[in-house]
C-alpha atoms as a PDB file:
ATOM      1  CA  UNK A   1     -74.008-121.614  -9.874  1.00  0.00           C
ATOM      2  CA  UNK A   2     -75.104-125.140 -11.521  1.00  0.00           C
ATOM      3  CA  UNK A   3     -77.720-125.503  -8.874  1.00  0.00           C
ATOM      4  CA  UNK A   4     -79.186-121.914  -8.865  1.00  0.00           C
ATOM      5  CA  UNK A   5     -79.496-122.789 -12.678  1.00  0.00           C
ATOM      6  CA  UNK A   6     -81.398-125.910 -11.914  1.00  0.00           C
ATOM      7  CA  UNK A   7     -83.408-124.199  -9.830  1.00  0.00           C
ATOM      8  CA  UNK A   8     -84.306-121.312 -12.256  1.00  0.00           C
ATOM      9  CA  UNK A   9     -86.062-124.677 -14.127  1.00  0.00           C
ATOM     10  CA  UNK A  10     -88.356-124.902 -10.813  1.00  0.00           C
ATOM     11  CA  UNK A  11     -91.103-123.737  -8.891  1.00  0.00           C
ATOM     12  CA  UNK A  12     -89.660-124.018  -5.922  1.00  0.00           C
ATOM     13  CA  UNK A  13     -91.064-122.424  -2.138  1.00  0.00           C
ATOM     14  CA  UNK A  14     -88.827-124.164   0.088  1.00  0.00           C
ATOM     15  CA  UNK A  15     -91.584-126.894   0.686  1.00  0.00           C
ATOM     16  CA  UNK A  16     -92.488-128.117  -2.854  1.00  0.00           C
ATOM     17  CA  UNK A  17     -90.450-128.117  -5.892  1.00  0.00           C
ATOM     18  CA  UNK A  18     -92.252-128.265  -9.378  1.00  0.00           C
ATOM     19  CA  UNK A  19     -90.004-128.914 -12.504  1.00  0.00           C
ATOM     20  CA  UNK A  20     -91.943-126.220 -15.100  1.00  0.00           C
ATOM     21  CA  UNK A  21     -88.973-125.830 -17.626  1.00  0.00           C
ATOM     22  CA  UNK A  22     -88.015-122.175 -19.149  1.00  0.00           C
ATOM     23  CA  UNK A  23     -91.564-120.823 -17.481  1.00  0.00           C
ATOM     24  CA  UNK A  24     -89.912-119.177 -14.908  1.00  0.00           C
ATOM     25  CA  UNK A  25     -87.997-117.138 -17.611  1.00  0.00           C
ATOM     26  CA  UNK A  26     -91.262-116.290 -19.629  1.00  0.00           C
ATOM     27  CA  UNK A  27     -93.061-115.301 -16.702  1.00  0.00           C
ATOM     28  CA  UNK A  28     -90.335-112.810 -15.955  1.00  0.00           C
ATOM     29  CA  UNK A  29     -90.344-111.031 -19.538  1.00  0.00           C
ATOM     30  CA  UNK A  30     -94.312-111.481 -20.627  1.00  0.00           C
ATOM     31  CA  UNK A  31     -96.198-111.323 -17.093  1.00  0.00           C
ATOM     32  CA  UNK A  32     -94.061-109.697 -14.591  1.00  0.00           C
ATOM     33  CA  UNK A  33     -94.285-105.418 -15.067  1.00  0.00           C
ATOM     34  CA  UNK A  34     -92.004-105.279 -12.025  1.00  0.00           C
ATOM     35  CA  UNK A  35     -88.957-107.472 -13.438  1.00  0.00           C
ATOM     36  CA  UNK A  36     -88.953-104.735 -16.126  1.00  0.00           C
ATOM     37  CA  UNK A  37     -89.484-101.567 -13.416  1.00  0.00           C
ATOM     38  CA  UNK A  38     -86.319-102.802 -11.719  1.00  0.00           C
ATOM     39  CA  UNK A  39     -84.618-103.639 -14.440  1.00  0.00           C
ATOM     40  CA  UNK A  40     -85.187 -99.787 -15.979  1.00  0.00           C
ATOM     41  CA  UNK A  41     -84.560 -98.280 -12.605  1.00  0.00           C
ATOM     42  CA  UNK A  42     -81.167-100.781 -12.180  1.00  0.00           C
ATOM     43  CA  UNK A  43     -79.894 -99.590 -16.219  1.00  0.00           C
ATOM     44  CA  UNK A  44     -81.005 -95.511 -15.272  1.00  0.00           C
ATOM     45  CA  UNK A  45     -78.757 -95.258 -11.853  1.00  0.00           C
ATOM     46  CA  UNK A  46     -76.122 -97.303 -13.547  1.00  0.00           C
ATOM     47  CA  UNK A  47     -75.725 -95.334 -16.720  1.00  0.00           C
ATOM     48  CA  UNK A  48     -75.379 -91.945 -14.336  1.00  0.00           C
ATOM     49  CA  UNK A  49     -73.586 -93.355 -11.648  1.00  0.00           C
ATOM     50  CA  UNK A  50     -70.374 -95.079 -13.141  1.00  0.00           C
ATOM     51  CA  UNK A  51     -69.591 -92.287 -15.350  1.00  0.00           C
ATOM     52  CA  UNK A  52     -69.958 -89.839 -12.262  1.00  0.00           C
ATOM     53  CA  UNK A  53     -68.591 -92.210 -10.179  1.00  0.00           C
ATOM     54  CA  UNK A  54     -65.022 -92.701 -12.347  1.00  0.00           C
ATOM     55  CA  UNK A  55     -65.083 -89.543 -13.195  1.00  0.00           C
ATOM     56  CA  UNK A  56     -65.330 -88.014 -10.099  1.00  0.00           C
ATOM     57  CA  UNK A  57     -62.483 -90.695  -8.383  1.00  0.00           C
ATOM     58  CA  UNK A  58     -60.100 -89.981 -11.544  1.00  0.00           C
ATOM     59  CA  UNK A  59     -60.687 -85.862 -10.297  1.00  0.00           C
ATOM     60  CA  UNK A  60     -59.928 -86.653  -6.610  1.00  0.00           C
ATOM     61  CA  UNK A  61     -56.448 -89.016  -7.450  1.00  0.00           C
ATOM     62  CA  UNK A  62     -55.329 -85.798 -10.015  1.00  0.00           C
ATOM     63  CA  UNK A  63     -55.896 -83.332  -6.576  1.00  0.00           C
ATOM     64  CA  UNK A  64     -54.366 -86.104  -4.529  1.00  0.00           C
ATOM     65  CA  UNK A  65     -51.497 -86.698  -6.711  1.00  0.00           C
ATOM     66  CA  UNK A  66     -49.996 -82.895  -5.931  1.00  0.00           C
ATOM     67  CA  UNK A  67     -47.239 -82.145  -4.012  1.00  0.00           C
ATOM     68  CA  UNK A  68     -49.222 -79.858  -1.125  1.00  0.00           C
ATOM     69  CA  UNK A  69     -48.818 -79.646   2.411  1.00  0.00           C
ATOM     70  CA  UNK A  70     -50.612 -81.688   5.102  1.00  0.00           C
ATOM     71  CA  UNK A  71     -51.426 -84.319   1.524  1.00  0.00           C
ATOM     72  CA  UNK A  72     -51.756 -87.367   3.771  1.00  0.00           C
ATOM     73  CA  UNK A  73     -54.424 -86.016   5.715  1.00  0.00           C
ATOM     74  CA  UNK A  74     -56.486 -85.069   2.563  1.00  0.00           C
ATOM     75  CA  UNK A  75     -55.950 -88.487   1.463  1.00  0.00           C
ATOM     76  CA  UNK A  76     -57.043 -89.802   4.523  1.00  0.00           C
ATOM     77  CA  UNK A  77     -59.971 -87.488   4.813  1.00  0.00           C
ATOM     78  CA  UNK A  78     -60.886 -88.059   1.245  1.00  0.00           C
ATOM     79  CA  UNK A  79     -60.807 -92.138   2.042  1.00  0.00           C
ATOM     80  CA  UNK A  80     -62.756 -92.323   5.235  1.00  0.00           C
ATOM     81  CA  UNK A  81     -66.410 -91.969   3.678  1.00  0.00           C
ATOM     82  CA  UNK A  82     -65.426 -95.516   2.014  1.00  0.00           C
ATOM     83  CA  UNK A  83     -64.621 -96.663   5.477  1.00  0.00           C
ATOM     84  CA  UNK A  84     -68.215 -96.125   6.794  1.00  0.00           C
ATOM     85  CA  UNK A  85     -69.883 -99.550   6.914  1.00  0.00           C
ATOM     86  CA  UNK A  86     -72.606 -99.767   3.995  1.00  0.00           C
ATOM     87  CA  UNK A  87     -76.039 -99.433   6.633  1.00  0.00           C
ATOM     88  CA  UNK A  88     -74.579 -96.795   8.677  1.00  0.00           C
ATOM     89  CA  UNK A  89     -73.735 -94.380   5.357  1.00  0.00           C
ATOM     90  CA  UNK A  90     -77.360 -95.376   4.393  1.00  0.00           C
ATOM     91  CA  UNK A  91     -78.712 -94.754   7.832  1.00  0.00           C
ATOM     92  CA  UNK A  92     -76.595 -91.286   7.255  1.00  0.00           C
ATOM     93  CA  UNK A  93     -78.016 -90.580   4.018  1.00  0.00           C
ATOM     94  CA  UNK A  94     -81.399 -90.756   5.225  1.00  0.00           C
ATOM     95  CA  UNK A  95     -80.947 -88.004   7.282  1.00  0.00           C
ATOM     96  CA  UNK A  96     -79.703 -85.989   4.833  1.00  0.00           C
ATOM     97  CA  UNK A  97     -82.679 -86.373   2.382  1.00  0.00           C
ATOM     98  CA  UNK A  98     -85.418 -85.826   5.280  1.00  0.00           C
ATOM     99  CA  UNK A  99     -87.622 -83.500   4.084  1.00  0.00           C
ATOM    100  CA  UNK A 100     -88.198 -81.861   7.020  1.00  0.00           C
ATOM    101  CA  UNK A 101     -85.029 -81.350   8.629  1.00  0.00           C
ATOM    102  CA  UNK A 102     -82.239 -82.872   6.531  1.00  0.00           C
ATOM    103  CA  UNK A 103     -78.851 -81.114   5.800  1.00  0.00           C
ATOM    104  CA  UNK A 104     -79.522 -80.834   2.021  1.00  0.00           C
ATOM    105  CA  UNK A 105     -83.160 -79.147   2.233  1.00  0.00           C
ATOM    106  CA  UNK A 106     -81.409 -76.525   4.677  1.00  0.00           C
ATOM    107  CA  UNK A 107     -78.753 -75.911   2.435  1.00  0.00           C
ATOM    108  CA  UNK A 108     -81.685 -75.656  -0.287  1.00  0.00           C
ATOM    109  CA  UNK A 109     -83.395 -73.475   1.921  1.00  0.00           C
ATOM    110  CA  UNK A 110     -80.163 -70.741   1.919  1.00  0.00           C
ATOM    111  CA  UNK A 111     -80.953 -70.155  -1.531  1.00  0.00           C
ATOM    112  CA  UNK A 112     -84.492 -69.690  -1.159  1.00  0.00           C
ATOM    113  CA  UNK A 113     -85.710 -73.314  -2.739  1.00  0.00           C
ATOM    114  CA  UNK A 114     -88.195 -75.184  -1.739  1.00  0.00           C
ATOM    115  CA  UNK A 115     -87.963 -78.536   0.261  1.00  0.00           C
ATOM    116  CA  UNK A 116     -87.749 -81.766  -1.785  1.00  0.00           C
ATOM    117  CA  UNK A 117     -89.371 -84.970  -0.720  1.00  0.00           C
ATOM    118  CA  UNK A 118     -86.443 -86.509  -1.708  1.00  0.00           C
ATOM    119  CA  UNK A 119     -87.422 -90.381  -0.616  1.00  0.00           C
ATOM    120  CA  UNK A 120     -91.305 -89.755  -0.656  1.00  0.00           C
ATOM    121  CA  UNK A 121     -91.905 -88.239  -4.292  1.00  0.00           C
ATOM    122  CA  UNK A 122     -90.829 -90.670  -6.856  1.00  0.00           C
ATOM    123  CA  UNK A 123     -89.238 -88.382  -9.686  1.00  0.00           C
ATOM    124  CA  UNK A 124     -86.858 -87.320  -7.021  1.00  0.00           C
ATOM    125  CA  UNK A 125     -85.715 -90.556  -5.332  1.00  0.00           C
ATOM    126  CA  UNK A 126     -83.628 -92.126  -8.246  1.00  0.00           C
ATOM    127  CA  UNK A 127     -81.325 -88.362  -8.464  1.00  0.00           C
ATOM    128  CA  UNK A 128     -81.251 -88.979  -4.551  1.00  0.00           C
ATOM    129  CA  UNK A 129     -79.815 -92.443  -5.023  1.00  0.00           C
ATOM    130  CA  UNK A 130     -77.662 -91.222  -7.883  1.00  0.00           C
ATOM    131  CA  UNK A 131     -76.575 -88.354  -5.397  1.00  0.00           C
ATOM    132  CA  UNK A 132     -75.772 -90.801  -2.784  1.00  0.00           C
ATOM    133  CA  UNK A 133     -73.341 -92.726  -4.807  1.00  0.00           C
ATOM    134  CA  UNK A 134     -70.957 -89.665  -4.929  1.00  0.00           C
ATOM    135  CA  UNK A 135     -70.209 -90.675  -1.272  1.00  0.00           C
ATOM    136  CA  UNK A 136     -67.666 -93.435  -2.446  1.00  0.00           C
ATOM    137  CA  UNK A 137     -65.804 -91.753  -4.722  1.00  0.00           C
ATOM    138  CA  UNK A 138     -62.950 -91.072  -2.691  1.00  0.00           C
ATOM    139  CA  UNK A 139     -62.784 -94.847  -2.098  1.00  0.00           C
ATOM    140  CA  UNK A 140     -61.203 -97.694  -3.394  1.00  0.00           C
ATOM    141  CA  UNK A 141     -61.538 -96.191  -6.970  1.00  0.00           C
ATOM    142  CA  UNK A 142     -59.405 -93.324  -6.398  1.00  0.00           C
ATOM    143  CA  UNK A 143     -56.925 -95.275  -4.650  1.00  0.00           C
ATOM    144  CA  UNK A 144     -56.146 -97.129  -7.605  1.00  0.00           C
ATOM    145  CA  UNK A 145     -56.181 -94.495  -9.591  1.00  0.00           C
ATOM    146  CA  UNK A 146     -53.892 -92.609  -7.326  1.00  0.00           C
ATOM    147  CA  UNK A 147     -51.615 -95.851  -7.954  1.00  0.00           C
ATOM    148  CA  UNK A 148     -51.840 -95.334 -11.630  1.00  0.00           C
ATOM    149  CA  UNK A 149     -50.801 -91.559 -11.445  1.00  0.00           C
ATOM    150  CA  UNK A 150     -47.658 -92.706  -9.393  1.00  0.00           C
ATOM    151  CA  UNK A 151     -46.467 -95.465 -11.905  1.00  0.00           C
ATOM    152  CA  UNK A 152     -46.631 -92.942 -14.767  1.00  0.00           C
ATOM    153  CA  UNK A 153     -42.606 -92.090 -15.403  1.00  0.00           C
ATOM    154  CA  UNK A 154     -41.592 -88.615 -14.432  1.00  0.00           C
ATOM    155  CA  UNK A 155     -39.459 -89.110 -17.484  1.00  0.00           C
ATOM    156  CA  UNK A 156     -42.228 -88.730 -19.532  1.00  0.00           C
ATOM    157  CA  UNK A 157     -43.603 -85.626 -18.340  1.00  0.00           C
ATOM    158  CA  UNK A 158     -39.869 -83.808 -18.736  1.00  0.00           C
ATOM    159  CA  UNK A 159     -39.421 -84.827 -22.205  1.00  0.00           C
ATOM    160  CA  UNK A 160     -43.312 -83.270 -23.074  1.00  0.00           C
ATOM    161  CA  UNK A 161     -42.168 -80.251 -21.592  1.00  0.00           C
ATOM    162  CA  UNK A 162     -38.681 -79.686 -23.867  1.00  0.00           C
ATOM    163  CA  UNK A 163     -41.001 -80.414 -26.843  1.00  0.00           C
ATOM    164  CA  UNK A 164     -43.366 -77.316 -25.191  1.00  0.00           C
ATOM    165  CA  UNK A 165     -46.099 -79.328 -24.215  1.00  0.00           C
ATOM    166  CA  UNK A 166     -48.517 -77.492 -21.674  1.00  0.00           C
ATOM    167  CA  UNK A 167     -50.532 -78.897 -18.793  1.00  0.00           C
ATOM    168  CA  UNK A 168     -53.247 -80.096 -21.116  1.00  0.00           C
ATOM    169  CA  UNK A 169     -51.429 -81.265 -23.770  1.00  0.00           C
ATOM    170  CA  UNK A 170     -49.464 -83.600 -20.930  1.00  0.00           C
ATOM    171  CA  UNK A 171     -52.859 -84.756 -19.245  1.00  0.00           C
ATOM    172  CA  UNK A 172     -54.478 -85.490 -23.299  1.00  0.00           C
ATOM    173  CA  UNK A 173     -51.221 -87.280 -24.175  1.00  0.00           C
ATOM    174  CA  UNK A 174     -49.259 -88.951 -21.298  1.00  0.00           C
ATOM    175  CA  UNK A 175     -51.628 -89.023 -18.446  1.00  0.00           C
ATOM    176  CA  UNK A 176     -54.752 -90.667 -19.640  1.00  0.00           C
ATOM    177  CA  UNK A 177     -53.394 -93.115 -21.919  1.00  0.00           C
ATOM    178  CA  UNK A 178     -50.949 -94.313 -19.387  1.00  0.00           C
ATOM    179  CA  UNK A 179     -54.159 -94.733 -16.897  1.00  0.00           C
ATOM    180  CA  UNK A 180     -56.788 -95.920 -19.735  1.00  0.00           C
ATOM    181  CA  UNK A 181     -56.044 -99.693 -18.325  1.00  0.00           C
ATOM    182  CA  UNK A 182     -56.926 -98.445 -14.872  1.00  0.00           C
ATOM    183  CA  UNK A 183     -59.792 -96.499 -15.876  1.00  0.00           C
ATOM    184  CA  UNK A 184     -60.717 -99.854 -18.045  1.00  0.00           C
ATOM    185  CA  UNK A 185     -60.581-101.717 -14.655  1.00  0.00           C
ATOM    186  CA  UNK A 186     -62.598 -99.125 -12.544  1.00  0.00           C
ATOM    187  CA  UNK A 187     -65.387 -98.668 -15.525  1.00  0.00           C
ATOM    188  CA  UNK A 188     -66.130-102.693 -15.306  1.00  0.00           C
ATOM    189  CA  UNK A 189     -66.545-102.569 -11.323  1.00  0.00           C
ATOM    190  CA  UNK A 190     -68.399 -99.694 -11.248  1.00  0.00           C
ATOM    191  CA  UNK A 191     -70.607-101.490 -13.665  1.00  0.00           C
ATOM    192  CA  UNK A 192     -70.873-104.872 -11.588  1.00  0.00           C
ATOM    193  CA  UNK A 193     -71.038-102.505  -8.317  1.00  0.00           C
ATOM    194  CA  UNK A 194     -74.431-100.533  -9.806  1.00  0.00           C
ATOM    195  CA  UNK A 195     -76.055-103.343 -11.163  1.00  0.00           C
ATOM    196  CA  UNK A 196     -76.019-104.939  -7.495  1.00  0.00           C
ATOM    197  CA  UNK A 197     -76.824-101.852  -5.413  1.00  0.00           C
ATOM    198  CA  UNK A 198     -79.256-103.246  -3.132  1.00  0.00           C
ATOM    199  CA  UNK A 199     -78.398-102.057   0.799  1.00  0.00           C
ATOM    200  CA  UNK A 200     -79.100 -98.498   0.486  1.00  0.00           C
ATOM    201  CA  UNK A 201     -82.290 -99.002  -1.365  1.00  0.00           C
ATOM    202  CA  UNK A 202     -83.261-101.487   1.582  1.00  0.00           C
ATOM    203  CA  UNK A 203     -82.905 -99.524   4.346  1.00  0.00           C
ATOM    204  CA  UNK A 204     -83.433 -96.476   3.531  1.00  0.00           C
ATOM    205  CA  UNK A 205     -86.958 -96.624   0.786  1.00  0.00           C
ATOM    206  CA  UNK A 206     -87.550-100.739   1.045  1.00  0.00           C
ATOM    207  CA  UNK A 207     -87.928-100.093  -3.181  1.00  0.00           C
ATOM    208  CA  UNK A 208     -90.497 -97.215  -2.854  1.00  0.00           C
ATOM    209  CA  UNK A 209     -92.079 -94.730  -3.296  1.00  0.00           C
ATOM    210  CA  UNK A 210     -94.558 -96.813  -6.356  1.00  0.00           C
ATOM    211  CA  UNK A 211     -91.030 -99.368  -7.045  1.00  0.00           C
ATOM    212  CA  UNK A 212     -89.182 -96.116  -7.854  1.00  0.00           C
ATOM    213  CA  UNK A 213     -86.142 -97.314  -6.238  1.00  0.00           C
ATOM    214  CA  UNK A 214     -86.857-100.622  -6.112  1.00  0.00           C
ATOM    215  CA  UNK A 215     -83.328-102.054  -8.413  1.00  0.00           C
ATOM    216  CA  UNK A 216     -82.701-105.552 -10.040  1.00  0.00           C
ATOM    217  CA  UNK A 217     -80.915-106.688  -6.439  1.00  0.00           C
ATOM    218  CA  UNK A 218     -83.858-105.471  -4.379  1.00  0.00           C
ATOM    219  CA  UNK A 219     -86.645-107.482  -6.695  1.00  0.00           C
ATOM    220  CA  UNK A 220     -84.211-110.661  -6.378  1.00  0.00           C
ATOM    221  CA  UNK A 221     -84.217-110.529  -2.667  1.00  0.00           C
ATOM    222  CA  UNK A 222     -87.666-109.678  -2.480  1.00  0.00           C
ATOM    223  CA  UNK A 223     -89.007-113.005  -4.281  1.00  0.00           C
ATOM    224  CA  UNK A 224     -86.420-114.908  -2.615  1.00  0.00           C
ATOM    225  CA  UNK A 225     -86.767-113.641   0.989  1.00  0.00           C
ATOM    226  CA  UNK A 226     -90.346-112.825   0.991  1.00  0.00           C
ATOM    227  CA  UNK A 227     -91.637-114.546  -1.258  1.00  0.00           C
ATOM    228  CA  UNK A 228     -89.982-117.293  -1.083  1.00  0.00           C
ATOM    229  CA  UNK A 229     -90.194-117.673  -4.898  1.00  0.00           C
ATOM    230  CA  UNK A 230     -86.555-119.526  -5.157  1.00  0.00           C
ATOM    231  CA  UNK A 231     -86.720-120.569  -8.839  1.00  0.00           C
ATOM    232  CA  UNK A 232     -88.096-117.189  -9.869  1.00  0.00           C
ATOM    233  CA  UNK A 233     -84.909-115.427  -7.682  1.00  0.00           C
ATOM    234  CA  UNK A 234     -82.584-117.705  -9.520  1.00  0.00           C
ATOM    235  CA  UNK A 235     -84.088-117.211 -12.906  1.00  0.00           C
ATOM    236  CA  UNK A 236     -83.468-113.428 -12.679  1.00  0.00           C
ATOM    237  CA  UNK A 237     -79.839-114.143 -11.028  1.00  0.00           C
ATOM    238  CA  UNK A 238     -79.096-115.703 -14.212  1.00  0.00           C
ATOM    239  CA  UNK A 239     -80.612-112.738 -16.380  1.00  0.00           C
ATOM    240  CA  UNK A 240     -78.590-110.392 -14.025  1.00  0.00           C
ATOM    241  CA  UNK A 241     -75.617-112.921 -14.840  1.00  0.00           C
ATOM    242  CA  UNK A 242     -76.312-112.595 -19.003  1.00  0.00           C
ATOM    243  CA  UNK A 243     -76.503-108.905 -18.393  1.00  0.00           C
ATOM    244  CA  UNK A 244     -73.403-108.468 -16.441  1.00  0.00           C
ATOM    245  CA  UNK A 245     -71.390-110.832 -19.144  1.00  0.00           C
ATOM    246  CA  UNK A 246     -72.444-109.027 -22.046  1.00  0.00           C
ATOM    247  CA  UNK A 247     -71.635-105.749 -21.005  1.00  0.00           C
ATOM    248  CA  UNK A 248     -67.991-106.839 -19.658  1.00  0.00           C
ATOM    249  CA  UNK A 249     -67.386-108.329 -23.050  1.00  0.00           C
ATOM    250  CA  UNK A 250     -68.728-105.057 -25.050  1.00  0.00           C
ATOM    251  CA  UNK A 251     -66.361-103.627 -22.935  1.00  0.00           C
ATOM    252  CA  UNK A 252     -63.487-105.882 -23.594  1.00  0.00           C
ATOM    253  CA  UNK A 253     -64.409-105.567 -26.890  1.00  0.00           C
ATOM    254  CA  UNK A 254     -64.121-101.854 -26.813  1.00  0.00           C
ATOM    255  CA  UNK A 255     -61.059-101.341 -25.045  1.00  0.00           C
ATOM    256  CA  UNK A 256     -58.969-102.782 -27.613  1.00  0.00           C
ATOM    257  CA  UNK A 257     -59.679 -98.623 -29.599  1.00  0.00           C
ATOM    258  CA  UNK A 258     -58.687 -96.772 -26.517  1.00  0.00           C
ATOM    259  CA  UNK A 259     -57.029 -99.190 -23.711  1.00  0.00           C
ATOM    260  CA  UNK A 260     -53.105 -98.808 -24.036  1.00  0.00           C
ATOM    261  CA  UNK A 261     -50.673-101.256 -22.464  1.00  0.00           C
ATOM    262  CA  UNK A 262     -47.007-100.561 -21.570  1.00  0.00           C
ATOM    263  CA  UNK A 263     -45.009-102.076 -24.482  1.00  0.00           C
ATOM    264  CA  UNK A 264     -48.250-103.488 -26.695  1.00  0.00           C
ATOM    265  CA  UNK A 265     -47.507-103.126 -30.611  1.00  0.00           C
ATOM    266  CA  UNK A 266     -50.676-101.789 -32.463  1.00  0.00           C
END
């Protein structure tokens, strides 16, 4: 980390390195519209996708958490999408947004809408990204989640029902304040997770159509890699870094109102 801040202080291409001081860092804010493309397009798929994205795991663990027949094979069929290695589900998704002949223009097509350019036209390819994300929440998310349904007493749930407490009333009252630390937990990795979605943007749009998928990750690697602008790359690591760390402490910050610990005296 102490050397990718040195080199933030550098123009460096692998064969000369220039000391030019905070430039780097102006050059990103005042001269570079693309820093500020990614950066909107990184902050628009993270404030849809994390809320979707916990919200949608914290659905999946309630199912999961019945006593049904056959439950560990939903669980396992829930859990396999996570299993698919990151290029192949991209590779996958691809498919699925053709235009042409991909699953979800057919399925479109049964209800008599038109096909989407889904990775071609740029006011669609962000929703497809956003989409795309769904595919993980049966992951590791809802596994911990699933966790924190089973360490919730039983105990709990008999004594709300001799005081008449319905279904609701149980899920407002026991159920989500006994999970808010684990919903804490998954809220500040979803947010480090979308702020560093890169793979799925590489593969499957390389940033485009006009940068509109092109995220914070994608521009790093891109100067880096390409470019080979390595003080540039590090300069925006460490805005990424700033970023990150102020959000996790807002967060911290904010749990304190609706976090509840086992125990903790308030």
């Amino acid at each position: 980390m102490l050397s990718s801040l040195a080199l933030s202080l550098y123009k460096y291409d692998l064969a000369d390195a220039k000391y030019v001081g905070f430039e780097n860092y102006r050059r990103l804010f005042v001269q570079d519209p693309l820093f500020w493309k990614a950066l909107k397009n990184t902050f628009l798929y993270t404030f849809f996708t994390v809320p979707l994205g916990v919200l949608g795991s914290l659905l999946i663990a309630l199912l999961l958490n019945q006593q049904v027949k056959g439950l560990r094979i939903f669980r396992t069929l829930f859990y396999l999408p996570s299993m698919v290695p990151a290029v192949a589900s991209a590779l996958l998704w691809q498919w699925v947004f053709n235009a042409d002949n991909g699953i979800l223009n057919q399925v479109l097509g049964w209800f008599g809408l038109p096909n989407i350019e889904w990775l071609q036209n740029e006011k669609f390819t962000l929703w497809a990204f956003v989409l795309m994300s769904l595919w993980g929440i049966g992951g590791q998310r809802m596994i911990i989640f699933l966790a924190g349904l089973q360490g919730i007493p039983e105990s709990y749930y008999e004594a709300a029902k001799l005081d008449g407490a319905g279904t609701f009333k149980q899920f407002r009252h026991i159920t989500l304040p006994s999970l808010s630390p684990v919903m804490f937990f998954n809220l500040v990795l979803g947010l480090v997770g979308a702020f560093q979605v890169f793979t799925s943007a590489y593969i499957m749009t390389s940033g485009g159509p006009n940068n509109a998928s092109l995220f914070y990750s994608l521009y790093i690697f891109r100067n880096a890699f390409e470019y080979f602008k390595m003080g540039k790359a590090s300069a925006m690591a460490w805005v990424l870094f700033v970023i990150l760390l102020t959000f996790t402490l807002i967060q911290m910050a904010l749990s304190k109102r609706w976090v509840h610990y086992e125990g903790e005296q308030r």
